[in-house]
Protein backbone atom coordinates (compact mmCIF):
# COMPACT_ATOMS: atom_id res chain seq x y z
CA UNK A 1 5.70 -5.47 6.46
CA UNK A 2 3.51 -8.43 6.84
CA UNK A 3 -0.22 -8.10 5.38
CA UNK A 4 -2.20 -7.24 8.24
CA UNK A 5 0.38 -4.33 8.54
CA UNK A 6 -0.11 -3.77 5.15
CA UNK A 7 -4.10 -3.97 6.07
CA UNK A 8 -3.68 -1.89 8.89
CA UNK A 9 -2.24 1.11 7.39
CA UNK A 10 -4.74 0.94 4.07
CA UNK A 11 -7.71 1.27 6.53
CA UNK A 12 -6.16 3.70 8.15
CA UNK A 13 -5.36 5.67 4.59
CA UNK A 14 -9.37 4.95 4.41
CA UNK A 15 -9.63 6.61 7.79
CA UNK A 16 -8.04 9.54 7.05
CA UNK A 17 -9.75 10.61 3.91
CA UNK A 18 -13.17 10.14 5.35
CA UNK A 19 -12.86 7.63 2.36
CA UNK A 20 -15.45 4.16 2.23
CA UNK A 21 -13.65 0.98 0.15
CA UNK A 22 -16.37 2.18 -2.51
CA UNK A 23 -14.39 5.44 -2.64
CA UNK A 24 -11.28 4.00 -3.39
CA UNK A 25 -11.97 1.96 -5.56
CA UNK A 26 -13.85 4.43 -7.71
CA UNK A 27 -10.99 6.45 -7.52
CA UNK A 28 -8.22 3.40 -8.20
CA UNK A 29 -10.28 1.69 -10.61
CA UNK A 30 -10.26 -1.57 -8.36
CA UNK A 31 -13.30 -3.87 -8.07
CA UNK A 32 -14.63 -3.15 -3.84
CA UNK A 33 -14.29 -6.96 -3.38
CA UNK A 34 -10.22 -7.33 -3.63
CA UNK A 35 -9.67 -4.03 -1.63
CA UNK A 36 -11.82 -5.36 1.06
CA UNK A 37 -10.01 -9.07 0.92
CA UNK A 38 -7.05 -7.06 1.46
CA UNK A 39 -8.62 -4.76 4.10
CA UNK A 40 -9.76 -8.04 6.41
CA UNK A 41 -6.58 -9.65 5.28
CA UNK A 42 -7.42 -12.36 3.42
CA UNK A 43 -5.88 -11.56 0.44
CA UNK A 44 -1.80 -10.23 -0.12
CA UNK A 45 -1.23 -6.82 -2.37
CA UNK A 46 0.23 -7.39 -5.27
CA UNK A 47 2.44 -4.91 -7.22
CA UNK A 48 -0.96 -3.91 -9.90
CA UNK A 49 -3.10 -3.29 -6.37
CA UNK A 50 0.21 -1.11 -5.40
CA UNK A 51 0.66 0.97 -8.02
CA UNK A 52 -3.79 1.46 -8.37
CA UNK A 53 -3.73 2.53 -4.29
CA UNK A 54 -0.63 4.52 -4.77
CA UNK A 55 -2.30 6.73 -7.84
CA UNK A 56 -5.45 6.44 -5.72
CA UNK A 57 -4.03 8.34 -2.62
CA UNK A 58 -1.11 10.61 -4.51
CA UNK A 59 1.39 8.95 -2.72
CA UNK A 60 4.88 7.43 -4.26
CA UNK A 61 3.83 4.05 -5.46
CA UNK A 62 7.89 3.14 -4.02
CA UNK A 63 6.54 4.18 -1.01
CA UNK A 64 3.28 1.56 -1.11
CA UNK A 65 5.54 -1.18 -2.28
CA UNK A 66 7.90 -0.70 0.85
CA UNK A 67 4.59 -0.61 3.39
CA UNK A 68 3.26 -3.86 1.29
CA UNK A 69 6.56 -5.93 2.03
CA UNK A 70 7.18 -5.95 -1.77
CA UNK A 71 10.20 -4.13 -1.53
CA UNK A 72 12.77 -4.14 1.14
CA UNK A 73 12.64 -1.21 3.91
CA UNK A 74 15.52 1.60 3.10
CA UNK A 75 18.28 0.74 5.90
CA UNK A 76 19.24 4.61 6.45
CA UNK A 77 22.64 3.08 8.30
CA UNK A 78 23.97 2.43 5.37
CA UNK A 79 27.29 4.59 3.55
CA UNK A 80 27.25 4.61 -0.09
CA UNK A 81 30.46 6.18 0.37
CA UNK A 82 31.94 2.97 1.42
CA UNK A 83 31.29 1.38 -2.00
CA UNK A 84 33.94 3.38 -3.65
């Protein structure tokens, strides 16, 4: 997912929880100033950010990681069973 994705679906998060960037980052222990650089795009996620938002909003921090492009997307084609 490319960072404005990444941006898009934070704000959103934001959105949802009737939650202001001073919210979260009371509740991630993140300064305001790099959740809004991420927010307006200006600045990537890194895996730290990750795991703080993913604690944060009580969701899988695997699951941030995947929406922040820092781990690849699950390909559900795929057949473990053909690794035997």
């Amino acid at each position: 997912m490319e960072t404005n994705e990444f941006s898009k679906w934070l704000q959103n998060q934001l959105d949802e929880k009737e939650w202001s960037i001073a919210d979260l980052a009371r509740k991630s222990n993140l300064a305001r100033g790099p959740i809004s650089n991420v927010i307006n795009g200006t600045r990537k996620p890194g895996p730290d950010f990750c795991e703080a938002i993913a604690k944060a909003i009580r969701e899988p921090a695997e699951n941030v990681y995947r929406i922040a492009g820092l781990l690849p997307p699950i390909d559900h084609n795929l057949d473990y069973r053909d690794w035997e």
